[in-house]
N, C-alpha and C. Protein backbone atom coordinates (compact mmCIF):
# COMPACT_ATOMS: atom_id res chain seq x y z
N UNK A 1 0.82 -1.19 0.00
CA UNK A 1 0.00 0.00 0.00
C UNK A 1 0.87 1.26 0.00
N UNK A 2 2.20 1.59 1.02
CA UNK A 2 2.96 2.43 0.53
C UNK A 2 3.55 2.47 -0.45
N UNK A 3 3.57 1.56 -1.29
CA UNK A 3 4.94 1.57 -2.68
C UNK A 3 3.91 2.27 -3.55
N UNK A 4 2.36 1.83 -3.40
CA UNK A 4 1.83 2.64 -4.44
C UNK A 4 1.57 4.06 -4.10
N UNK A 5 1.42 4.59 -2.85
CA UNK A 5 1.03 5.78 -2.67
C UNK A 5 2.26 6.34 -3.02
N UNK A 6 3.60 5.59 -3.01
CA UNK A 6 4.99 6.62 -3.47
C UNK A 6 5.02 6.50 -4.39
N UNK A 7 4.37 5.33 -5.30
CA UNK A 7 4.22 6.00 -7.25
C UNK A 7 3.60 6.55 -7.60
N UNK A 8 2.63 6.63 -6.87
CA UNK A 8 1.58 7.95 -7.14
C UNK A 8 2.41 9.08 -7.11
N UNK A 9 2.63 9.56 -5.90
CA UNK A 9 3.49 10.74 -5.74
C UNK A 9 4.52 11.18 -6.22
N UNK A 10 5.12 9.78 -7.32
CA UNK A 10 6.47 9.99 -7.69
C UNK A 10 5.69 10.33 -9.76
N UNK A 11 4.90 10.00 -9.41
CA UNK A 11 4.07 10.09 -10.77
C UNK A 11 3.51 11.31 -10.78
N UNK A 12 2.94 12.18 -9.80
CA UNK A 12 2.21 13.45 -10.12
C UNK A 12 3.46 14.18 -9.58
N UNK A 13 4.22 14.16 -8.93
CA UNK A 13 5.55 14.93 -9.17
C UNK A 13 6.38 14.92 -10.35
N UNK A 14 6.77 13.79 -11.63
CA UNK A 14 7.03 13.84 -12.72
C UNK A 14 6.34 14.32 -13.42
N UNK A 15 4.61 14.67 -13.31
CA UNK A 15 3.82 15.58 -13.72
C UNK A 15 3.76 16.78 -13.62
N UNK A 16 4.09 17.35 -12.72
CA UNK A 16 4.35 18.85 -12.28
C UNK A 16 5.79 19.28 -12.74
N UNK A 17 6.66 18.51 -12.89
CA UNK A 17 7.82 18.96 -13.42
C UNK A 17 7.80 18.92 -14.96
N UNK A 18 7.40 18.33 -15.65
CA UNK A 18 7.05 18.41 -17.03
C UNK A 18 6.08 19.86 -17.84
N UNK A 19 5.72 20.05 -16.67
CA UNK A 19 4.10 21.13 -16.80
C UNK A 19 5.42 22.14 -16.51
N UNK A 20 6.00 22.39 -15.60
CA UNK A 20 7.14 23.11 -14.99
C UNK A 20 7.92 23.52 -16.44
N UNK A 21 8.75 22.58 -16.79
CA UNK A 21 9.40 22.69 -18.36
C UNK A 21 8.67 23.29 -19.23
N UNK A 22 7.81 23.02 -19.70
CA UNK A 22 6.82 23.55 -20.82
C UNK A 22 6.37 24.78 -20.59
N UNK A 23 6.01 24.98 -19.12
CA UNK A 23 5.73 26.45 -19.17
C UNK A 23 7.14 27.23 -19.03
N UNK A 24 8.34 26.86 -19.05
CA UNK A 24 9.66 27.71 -18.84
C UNK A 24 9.88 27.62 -20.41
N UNK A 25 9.66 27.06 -21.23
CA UNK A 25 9.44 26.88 -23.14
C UNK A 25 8.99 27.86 -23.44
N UNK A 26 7.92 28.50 -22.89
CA UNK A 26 7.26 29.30 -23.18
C UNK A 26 7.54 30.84 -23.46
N UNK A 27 7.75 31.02 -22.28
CA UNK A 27 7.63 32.59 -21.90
C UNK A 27 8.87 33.19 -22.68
N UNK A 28 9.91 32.57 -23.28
CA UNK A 28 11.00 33.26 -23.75
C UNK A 28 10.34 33.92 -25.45
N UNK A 29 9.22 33.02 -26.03
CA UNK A 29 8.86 33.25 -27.12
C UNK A 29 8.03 35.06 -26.40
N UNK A 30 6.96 35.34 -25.67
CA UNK A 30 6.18 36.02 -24.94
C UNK A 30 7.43 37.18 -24.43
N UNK A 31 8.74 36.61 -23.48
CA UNK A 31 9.60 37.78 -23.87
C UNK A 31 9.57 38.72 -24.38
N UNK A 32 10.10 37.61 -25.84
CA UNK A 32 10.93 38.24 -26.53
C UNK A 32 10.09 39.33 -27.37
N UNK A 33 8.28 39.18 -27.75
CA UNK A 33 7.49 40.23 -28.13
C UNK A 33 7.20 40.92 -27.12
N UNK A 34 6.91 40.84 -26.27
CA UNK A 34 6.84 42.21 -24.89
C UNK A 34 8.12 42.92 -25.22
N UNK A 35 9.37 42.47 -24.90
CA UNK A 35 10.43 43.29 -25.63
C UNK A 35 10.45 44.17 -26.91
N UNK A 36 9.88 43.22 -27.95
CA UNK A 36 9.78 44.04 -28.76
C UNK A 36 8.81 44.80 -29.08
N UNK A 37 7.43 44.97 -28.43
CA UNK A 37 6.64 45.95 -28.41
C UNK A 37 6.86 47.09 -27.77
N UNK A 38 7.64 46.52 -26.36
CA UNK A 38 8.32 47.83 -25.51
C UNK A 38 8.78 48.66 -26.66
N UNK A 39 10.16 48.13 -26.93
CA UNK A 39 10.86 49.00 -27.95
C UNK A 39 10.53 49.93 -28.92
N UNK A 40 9.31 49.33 -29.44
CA UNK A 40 8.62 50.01 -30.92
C UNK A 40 7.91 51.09 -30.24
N UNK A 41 6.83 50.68 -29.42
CA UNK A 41 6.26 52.00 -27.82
C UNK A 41 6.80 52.95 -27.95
N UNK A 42 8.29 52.31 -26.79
CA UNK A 42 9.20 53.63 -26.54
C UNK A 42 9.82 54.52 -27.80
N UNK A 43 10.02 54.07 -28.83
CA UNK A 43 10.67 54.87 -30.11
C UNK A 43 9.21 55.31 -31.01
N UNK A 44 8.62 54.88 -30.68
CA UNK A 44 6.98 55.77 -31.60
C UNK A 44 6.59 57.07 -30.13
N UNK A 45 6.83 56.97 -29.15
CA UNK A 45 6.60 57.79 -27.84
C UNK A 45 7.91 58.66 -28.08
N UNK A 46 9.34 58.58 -28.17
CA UNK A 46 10.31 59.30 -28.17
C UNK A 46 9.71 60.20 -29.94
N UNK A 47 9.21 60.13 -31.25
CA UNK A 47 9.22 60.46 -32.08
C UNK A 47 8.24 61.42 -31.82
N UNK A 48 7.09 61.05 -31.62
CA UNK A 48 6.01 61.88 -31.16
C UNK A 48 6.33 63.44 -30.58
N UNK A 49 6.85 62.89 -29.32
CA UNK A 49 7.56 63.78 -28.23
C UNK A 49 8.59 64.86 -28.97
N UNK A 50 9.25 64.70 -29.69
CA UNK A 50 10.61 65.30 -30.11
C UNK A 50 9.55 66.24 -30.95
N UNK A 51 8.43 66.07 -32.13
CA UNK A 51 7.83 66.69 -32.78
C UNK A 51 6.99 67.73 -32.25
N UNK A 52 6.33 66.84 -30.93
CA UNK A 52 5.49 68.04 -30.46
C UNK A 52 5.71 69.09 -29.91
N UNK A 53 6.87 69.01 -29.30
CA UNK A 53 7.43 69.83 -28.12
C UNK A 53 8.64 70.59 -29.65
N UNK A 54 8.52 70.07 -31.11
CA UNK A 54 9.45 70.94 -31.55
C UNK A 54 8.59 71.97 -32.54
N UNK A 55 7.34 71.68 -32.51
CA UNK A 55 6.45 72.30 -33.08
C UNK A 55 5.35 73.01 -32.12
N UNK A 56 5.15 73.18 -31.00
CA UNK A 56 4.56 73.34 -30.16
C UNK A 56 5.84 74.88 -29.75
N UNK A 57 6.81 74.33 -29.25
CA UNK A 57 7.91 75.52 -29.34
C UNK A 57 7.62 76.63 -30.09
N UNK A 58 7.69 76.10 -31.55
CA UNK A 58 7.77 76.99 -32.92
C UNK A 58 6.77 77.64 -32.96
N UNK A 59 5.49 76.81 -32.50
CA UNK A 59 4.28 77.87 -32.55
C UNK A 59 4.15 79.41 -32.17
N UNK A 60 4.51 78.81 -30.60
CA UNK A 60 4.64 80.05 -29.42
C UNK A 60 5.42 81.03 -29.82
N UNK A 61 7.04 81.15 -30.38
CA UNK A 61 7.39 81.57 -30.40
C UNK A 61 7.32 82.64 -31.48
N UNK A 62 6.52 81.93 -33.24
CA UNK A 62 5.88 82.34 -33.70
C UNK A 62 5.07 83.60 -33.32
N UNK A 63 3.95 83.13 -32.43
CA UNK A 63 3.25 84.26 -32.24
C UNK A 63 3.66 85.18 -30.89
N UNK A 64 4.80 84.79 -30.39
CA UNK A 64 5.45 85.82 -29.26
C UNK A 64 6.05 86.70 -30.15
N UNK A 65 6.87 86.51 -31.33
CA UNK A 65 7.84 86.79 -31.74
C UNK A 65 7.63 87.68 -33.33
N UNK A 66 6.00 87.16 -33.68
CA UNK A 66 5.57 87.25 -34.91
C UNK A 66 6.42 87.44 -36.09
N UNK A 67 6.74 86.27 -36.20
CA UNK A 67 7.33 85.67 -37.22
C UNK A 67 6.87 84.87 -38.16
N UNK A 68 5.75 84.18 -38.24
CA UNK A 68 5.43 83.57 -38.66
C UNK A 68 5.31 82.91 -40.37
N UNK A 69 5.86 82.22 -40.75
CA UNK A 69 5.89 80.43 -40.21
C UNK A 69 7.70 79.69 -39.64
N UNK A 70 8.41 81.15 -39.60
CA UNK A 70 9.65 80.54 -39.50
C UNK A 70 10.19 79.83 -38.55
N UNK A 71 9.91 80.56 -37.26
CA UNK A 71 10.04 79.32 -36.13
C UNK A 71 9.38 77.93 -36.00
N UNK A 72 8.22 77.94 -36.53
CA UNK A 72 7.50 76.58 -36.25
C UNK A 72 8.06 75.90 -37.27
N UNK A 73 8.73 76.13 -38.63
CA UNK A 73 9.35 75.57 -39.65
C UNK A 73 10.74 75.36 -39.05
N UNK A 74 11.68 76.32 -38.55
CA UNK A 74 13.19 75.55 -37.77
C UNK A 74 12.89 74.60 -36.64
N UNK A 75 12.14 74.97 -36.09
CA UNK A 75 12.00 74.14 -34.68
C UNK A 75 11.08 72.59 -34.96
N UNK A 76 10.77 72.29 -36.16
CA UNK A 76 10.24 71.09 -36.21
C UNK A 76 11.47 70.37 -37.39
N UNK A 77 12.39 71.38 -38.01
CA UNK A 77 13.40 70.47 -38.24
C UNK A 77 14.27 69.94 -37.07
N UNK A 78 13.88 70.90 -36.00
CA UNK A 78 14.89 70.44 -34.84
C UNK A 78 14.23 69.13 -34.54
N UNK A 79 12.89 69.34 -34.04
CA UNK A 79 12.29 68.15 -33.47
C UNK A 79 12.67 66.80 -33.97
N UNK A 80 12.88 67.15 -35.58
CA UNK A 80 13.07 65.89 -36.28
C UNK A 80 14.78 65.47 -36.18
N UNK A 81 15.69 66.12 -36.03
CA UNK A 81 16.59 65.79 -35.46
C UNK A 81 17.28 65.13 -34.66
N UNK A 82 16.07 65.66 -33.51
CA UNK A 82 16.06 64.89 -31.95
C UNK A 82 15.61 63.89 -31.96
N UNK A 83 14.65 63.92 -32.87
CA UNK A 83 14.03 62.37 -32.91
C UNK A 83 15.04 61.53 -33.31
N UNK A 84 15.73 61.66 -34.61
CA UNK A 84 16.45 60.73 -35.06
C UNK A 84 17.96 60.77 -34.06
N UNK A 85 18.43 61.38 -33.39
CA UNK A 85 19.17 61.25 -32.83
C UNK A 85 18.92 60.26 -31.19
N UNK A 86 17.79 60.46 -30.96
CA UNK A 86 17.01 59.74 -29.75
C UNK A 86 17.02 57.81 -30.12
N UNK A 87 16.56 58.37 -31.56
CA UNK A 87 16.60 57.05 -32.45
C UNK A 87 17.57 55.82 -32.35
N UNK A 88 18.77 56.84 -33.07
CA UNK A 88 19.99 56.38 -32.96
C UNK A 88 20.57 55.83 -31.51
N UNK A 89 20.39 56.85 -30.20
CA UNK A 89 21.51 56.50 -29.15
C UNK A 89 20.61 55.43 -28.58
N UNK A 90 18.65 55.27 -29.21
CA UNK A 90 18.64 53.63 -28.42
C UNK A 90 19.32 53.15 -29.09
N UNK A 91 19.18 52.90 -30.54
CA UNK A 91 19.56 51.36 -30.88
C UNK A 91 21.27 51.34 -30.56
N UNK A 92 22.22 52.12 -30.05
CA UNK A 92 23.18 51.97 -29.50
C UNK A 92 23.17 51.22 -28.48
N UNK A 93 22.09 51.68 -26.99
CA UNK A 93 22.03 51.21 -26.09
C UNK A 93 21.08 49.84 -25.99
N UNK A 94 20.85 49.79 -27.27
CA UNK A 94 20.18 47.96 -27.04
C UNK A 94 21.47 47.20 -27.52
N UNK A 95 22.42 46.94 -28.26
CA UNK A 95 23.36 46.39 -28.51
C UNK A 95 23.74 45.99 -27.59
């Protein structure tokens, strides 16, 4: 009566470790797209950002400055700058 209750136990413990494996199979695929959605996020959020705040600038200063369209035209080449430079130093820092 004990030999079977310890194959039992030795049987749903080889069960739980198998279930164990398969779900550690897993999550590296699930990773590795959470990773890469992060990434795409953060660099569509850094592009955004660099534009608004470089056209949003240009506006103001536009009509502080009445100039208009020249600041909001330099300051969104800046934005676009920043962006691509923001661009650049991630994919440095993912390497």
């Amino acid at each position: 009566m004990a030999d079977d209750k310890d194959m039992q136990e030795m049987k749903s413990q080889q069960l739980k470790l198998q279930m164990l494996r398969e779900q550690k199979s897993k999550p590296p695929q699930q990773n590795e797209f959470s990773k890469a959605l992060s990434y795409f996020l953060q660099i569509s959020v850094t592009i955004i950002a660099c534009l608004a705040v470089g056209i949003l600038l240009g506006y103001f200063l536009d009509r502080w400055l009445d100039t208009s369209p020249w600041m909001i035209l330099a300051f969104t080449f800046l934005g676009v700058a920043a962006a691509f430079k923001s661009i650049f130093d991630f994919a440095k820092k993912i390497k």
